[in-house]
PDB file of N, CA and C in Angstrom:
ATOM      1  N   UNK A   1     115.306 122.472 106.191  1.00  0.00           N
ATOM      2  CA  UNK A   1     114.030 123.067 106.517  1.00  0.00           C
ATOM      3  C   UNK A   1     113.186 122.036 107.262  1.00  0.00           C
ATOM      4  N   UNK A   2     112.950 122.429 108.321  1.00  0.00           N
ATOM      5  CA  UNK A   2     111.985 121.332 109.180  1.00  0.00           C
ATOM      6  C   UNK A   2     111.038 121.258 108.642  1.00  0.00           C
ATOM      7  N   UNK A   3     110.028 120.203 108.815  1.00  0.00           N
ATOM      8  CA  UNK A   3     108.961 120.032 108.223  1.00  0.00           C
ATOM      9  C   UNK A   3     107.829 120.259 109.370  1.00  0.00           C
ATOM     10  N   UNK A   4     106.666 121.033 109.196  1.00  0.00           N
ATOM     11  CA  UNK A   4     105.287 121.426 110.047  1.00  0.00           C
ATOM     12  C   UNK A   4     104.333 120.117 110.619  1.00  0.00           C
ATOM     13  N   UNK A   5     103.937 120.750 111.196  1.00  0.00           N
ATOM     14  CA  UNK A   5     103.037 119.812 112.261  1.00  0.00           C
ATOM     15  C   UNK A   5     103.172 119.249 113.650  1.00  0.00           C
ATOM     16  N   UNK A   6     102.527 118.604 114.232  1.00  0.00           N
ATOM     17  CA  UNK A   6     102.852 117.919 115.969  1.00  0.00           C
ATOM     18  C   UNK A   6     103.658 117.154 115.418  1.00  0.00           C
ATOM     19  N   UNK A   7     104.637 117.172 116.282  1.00  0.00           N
ATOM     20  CA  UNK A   7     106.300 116.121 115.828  1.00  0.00           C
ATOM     21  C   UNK A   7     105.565 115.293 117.174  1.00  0.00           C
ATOM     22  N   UNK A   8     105.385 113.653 116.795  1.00  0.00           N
ATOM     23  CA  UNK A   8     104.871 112.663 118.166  1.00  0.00           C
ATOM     24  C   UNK A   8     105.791 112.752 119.111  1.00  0.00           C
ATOM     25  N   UNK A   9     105.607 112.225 120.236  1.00  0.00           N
ATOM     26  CA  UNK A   9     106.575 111.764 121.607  1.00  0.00           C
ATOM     27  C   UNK A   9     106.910 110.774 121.180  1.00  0.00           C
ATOM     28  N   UNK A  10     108.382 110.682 121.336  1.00  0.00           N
ATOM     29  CA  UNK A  10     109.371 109.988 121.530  1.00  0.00           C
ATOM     30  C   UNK A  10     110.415 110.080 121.453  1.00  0.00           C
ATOM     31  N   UNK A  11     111.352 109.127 120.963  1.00  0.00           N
ATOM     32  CA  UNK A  11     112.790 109.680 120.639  1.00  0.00           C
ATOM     33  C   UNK A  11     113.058 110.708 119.110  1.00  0.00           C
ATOM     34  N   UNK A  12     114.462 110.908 119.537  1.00  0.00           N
ATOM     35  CA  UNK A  12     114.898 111.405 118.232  1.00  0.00           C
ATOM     36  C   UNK A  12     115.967 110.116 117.513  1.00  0.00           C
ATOM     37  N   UNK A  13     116.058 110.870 115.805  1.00  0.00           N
ATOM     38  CA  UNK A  13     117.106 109.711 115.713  1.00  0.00           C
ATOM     39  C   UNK A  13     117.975 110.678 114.442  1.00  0.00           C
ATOM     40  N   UNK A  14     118.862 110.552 114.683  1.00  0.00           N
ATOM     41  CA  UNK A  14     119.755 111.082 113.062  1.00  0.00           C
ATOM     42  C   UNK A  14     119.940 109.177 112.037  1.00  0.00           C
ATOM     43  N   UNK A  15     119.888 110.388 111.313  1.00  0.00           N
ATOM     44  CA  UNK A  15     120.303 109.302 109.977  1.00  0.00           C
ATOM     45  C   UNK A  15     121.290 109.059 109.825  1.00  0.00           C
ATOM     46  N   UNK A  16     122.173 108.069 109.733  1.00  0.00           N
ATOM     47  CA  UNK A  16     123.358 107.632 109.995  1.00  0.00           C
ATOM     48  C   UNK A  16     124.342 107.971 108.806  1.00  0.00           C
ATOM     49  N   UNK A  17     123.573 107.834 107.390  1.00  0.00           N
ATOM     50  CA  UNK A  17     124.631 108.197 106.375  1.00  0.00           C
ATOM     51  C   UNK A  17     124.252 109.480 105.821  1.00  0.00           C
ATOM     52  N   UNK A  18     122.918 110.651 106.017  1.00  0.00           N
ATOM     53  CA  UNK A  18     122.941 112.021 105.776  1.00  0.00           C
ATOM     54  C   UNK A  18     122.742 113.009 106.633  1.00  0.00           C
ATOM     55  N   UNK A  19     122.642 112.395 108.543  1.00  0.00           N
ATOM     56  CA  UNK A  19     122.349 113.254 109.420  1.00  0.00           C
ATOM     57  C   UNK A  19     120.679 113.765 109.677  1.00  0.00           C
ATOM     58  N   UNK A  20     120.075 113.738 108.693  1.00  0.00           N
ATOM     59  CA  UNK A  20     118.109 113.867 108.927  1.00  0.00           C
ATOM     60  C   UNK A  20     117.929 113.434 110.413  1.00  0.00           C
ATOM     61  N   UNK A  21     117.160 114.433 110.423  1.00  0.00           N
ATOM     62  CA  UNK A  21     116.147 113.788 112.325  1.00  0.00           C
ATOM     63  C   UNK A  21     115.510 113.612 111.964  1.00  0.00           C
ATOM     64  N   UNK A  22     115.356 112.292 112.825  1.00  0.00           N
ATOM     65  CA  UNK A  22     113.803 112.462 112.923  1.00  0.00           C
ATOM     66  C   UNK A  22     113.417 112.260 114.193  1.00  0.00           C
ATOM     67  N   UNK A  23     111.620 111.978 114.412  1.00  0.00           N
ATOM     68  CA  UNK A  23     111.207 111.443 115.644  1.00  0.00           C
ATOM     69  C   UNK A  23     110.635 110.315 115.535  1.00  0.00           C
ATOM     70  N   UNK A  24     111.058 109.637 116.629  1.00  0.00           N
ATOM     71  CA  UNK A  24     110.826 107.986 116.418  1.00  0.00           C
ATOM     72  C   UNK A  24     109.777 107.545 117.620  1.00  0.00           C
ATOM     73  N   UNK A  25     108.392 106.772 117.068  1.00  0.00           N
ATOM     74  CA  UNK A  25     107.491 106.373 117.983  1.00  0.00           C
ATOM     75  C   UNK A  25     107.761 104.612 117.905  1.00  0.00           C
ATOM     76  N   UNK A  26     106.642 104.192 118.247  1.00  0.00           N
ATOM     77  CA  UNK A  26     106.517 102.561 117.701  1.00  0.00           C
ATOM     78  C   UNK A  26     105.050 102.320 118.010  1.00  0.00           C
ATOM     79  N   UNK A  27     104.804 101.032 117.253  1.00  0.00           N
ATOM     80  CA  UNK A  27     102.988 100.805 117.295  1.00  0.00           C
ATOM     81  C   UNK A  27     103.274  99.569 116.709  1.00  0.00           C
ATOM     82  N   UNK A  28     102.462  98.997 117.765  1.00  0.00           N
ATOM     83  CA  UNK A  28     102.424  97.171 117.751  1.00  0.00           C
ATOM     84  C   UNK A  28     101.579  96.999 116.922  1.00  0.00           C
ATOM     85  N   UNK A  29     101.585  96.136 116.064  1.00  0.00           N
ATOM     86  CA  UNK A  29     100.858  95.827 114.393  1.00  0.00           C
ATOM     87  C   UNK A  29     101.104  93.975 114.626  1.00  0.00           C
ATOM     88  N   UNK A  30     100.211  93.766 114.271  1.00  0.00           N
ATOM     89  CA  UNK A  30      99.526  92.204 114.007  1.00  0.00           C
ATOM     90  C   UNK A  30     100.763  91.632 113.042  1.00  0.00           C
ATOM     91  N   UNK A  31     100.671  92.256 111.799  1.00  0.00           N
ATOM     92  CA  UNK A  31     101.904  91.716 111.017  1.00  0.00           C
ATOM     93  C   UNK A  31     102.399  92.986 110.438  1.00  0.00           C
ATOM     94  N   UNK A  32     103.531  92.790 110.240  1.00  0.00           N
ATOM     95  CA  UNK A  32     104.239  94.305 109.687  1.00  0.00           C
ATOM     96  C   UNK A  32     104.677  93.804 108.440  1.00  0.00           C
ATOM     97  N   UNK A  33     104.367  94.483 106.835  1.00  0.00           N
ATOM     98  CA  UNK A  33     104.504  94.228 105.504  1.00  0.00           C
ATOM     99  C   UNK A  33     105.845  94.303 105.173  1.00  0.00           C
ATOM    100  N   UNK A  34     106.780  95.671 106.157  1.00  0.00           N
ATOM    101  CA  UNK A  34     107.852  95.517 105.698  1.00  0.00           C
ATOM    102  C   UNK A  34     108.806  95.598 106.504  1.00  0.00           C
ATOM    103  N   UNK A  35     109.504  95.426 106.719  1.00  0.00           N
ATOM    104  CA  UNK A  35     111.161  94.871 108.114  1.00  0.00           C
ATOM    105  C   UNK A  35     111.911  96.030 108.163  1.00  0.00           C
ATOM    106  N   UNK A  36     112.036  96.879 107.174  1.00  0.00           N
ATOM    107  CA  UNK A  36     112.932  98.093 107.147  1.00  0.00           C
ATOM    108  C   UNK A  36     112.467  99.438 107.227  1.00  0.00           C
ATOM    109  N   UNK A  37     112.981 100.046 107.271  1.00  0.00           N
ATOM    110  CA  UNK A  37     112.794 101.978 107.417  1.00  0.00           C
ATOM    111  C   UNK A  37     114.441 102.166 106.295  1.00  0.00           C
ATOM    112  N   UNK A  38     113.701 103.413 105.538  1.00  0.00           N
ATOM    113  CA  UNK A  38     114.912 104.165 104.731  1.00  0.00           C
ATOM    114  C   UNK A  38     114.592 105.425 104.710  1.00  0.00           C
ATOM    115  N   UNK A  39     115.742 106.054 105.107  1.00  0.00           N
ATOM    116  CA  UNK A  39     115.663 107.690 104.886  1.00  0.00           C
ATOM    117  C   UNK A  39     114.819 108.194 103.748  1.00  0.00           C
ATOM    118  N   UNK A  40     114.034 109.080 104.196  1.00  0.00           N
ATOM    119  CA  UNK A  40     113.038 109.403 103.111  1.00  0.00           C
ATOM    120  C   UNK A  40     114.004 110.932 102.252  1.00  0.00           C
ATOM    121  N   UNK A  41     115.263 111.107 102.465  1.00  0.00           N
ATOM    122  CA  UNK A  41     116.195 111.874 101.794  1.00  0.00           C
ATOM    123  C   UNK A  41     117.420 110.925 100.821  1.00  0.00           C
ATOM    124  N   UNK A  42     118.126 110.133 101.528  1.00  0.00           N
ATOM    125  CA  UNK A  42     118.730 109.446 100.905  1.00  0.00           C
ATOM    126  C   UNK A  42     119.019 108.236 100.816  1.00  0.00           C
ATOM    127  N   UNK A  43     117.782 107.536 100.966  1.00  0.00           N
ATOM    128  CA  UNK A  43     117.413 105.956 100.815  1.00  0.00           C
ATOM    129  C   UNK A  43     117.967 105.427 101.467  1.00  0.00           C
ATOM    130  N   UNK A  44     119.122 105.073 102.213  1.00  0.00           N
ATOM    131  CA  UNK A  44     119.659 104.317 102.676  1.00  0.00           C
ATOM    132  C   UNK A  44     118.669 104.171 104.054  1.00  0.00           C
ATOM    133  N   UNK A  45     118.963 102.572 104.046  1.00  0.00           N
ATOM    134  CA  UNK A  45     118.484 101.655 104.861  1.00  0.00           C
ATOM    135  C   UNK A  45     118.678 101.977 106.932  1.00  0.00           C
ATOM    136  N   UNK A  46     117.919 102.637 107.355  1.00  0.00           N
ATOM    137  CA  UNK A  46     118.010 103.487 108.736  1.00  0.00           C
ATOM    138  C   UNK A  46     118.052 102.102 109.686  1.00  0.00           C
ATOM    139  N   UNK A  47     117.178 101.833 109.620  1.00  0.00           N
ATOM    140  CA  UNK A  47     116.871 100.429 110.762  1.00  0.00           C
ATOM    141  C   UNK A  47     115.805  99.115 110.262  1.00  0.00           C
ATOM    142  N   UNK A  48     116.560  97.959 110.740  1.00  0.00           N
ATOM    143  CA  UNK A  48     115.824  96.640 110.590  1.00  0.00           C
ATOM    144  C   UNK A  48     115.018  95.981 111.415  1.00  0.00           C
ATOM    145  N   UNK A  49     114.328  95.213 111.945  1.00  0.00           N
ATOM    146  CA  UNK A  49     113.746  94.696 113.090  1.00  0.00           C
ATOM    147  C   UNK A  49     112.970  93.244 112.681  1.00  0.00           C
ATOM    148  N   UNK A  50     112.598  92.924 113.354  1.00  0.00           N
ATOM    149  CA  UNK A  50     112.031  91.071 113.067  1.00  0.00           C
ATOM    150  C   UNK A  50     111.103  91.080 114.285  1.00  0.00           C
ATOM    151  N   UNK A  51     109.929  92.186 114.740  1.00  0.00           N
ATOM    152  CA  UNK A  51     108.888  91.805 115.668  1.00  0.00           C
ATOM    153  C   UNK A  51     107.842  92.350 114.845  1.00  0.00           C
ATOM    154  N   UNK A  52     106.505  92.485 115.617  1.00  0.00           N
ATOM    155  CA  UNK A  52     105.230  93.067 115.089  1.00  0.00           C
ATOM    156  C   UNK A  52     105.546  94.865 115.741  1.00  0.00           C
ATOM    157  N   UNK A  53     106.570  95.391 116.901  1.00  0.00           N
ATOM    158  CA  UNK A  53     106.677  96.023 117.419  1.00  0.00           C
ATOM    159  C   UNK A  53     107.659  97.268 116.468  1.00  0.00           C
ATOM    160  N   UNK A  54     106.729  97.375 115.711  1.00  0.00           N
ATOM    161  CA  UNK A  54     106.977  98.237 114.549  1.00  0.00           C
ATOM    162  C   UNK A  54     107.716  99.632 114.637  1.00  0.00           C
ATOM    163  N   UNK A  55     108.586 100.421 114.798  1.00  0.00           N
ATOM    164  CA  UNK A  55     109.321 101.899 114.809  1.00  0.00           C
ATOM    165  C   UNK A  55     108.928 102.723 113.569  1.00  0.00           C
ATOM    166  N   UNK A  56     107.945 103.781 114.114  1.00  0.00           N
ATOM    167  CA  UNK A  56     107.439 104.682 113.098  1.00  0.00           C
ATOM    168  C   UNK A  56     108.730 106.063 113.330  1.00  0.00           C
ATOM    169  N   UNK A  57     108.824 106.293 111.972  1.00  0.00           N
ATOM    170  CA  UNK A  57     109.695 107.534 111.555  1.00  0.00           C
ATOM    171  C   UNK A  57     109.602 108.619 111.027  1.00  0.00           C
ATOM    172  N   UNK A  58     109.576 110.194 111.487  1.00  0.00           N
ATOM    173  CA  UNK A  58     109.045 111.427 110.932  1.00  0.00           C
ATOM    174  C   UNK A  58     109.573 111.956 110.914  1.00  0.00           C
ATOM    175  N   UNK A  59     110.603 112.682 109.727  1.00  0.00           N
ATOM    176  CA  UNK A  59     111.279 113.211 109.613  1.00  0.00           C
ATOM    177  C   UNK A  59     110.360 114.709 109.932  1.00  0.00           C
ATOM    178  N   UNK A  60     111.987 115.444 110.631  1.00  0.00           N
ATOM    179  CA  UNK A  60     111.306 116.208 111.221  1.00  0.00           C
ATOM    180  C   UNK A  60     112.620 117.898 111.014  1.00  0.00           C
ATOM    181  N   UNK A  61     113.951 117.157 110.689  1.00  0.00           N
ATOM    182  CA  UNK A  61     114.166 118.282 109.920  1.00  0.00           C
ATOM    183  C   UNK A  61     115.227 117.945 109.375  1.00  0.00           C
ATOM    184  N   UNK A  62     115.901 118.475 108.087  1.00  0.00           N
ATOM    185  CA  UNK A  62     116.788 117.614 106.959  1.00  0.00           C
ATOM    186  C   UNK A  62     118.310 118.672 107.444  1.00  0.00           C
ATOM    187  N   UNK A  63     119.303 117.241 106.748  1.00  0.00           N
ATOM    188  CA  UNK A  63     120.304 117.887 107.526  1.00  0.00           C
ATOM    189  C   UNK A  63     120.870 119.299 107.001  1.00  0.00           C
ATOM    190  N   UNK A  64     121.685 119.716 107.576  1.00  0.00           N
ATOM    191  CA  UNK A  64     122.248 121.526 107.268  1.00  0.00           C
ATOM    192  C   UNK A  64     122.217 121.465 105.404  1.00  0.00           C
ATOM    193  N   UNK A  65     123.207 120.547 105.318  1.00  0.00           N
ATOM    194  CA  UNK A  65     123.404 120.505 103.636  1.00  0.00           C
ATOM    195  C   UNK A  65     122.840 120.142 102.710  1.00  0.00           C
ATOM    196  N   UNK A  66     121.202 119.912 102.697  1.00  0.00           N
ATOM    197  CA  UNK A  66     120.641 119.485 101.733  1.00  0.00           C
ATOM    198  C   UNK A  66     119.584 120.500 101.375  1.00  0.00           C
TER     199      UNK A  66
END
Protein backbone atom coordinates (compact mmCIF):
# COMPACT_ATOMS: atom_id res chain seq x y z
CA UNK A 1 0.00 0.00 0.00
CA UNK A 2 1.64 3.26 -0.99
CA UNK A 3 1.78 5.72 1.39
CA UNK A 4 -0.15 9.54 0.72
CA UNK A 5 1.22 12.77 0.16
CA UNK A 6 3.77 14.86 -2.39
CA UNK A 7 6.39 12.05 -2.97
CA UNK A 8 9.73 14.90 -3.36
CA UNK A 9 11.83 15.05 -6.69
CA UNK A 10 14.26 12.83 -7.10
CA UNK A 11 15.31 9.47 -7.50
CA UNK A 12 13.76 6.27 -6.75
CA UNK A 13 15.39 3.48 -4.83
CA UNK A 14 14.27 -0.24 -3.96
CA UNK A 15 15.39 -1.79 -0.90
CA UNK A 16 17.81 -4.21 -1.52
CA UNK A 17 16.83 -7.02 0.97
CA UNK A 18 12.65 -6.41 0.89
CA UNK A 19 12.16 -4.49 -2.46
CA UNK A 20 10.27 -1.05 -0.65
CA UNK A 21 10.56 2.18 -2.84
CA UNK A 22 11.27 4.73 -2.06
CA UNK A 23 12.09 8.39 -3.13
CA UNK A 24 15.38 9.62 -2.55
CA UNK A 25 16.30 13.52 -2.14
CA UNK A 26 19.51 14.87 -0.30
CA UNK A 27 20.06 18.10 1.93
CA UNK A 28 23.39 19.39 2.92
CA UNK A 29 23.45 19.51 6.86
CA UNK A 30 26.36 21.11 8.86
CA UNK A 31 26.82 17.77 10.74
CA UNK A 32 24.76 14.71 10.19
CA UNK A 33 23.97 12.65 13.75
CA UNK A 34 23.76 9.57 11.92
CA UNK A 35 25.84 7.81 8.79
CA UNK A 36 23.12 5.30 7.93
CA UNK A 37 19.52 4.91 6.49
CA UNK A 38 17.47 1.50 7.33
CA UNK A 39 14.43 0.33 5.78
CA UNK A 40 11.69 1.60 7.75
CA UNK A 41 9.99 -2.17 6.92
CA UNK A 42 12.77 -4.41 7.53
CA UNK A 43 15.63 -2.72 9.23
CA UNK A 44 18.21 -3.62 7.30
CA UNK A 45 20.85 -1.19 6.70
CA UNK A 46 19.88 0.63 2.91
CA UNK A 47 22.87 3.02 2.56
CA UNK A 48 26.06 4.49 4.32
CA UNK A 49 27.85 7.74 3.55
CA UNK A 50 30.74 9.83 5.38
CA UNK A 51 29.75 13.63 4.06
CA UNK A 52 27.41 16.40 5.52
CA UNK A 53 25.59 15.67 2.00
CA UNK A 54 22.96 13.78 3.66
CA UNK A 55 20.27 11.23 1.38
CA UNK A 56 16.76 11.69 2.67
CA UNK A 57 14.39 8.56 2.25
CA UNK A 58 10.44 8.23 1.78
CA UNK A 59 9.11 5.39 1.52
CA UNK A 60 6.68 5.59 -0.86
CA UNK A 61 5.27 2.15 -1.47
CA UNK A 62 5.96 -1.36 0.35
CA UNK A 63 6.83 -4.26 -1.54
CA UNK A 64 3.93 -6.68 -3.22
CA UNK A 65 4.39 -9.13 -0.16
CA UNK A 66 4.13 -7.36 2.85
Amino acid sequence: MPLTGLVPVGTTFFCPFCGALYSVTHSQLSKSESNITKCVLCLQTMDKWGSTNVPIYKLIQRPEDA
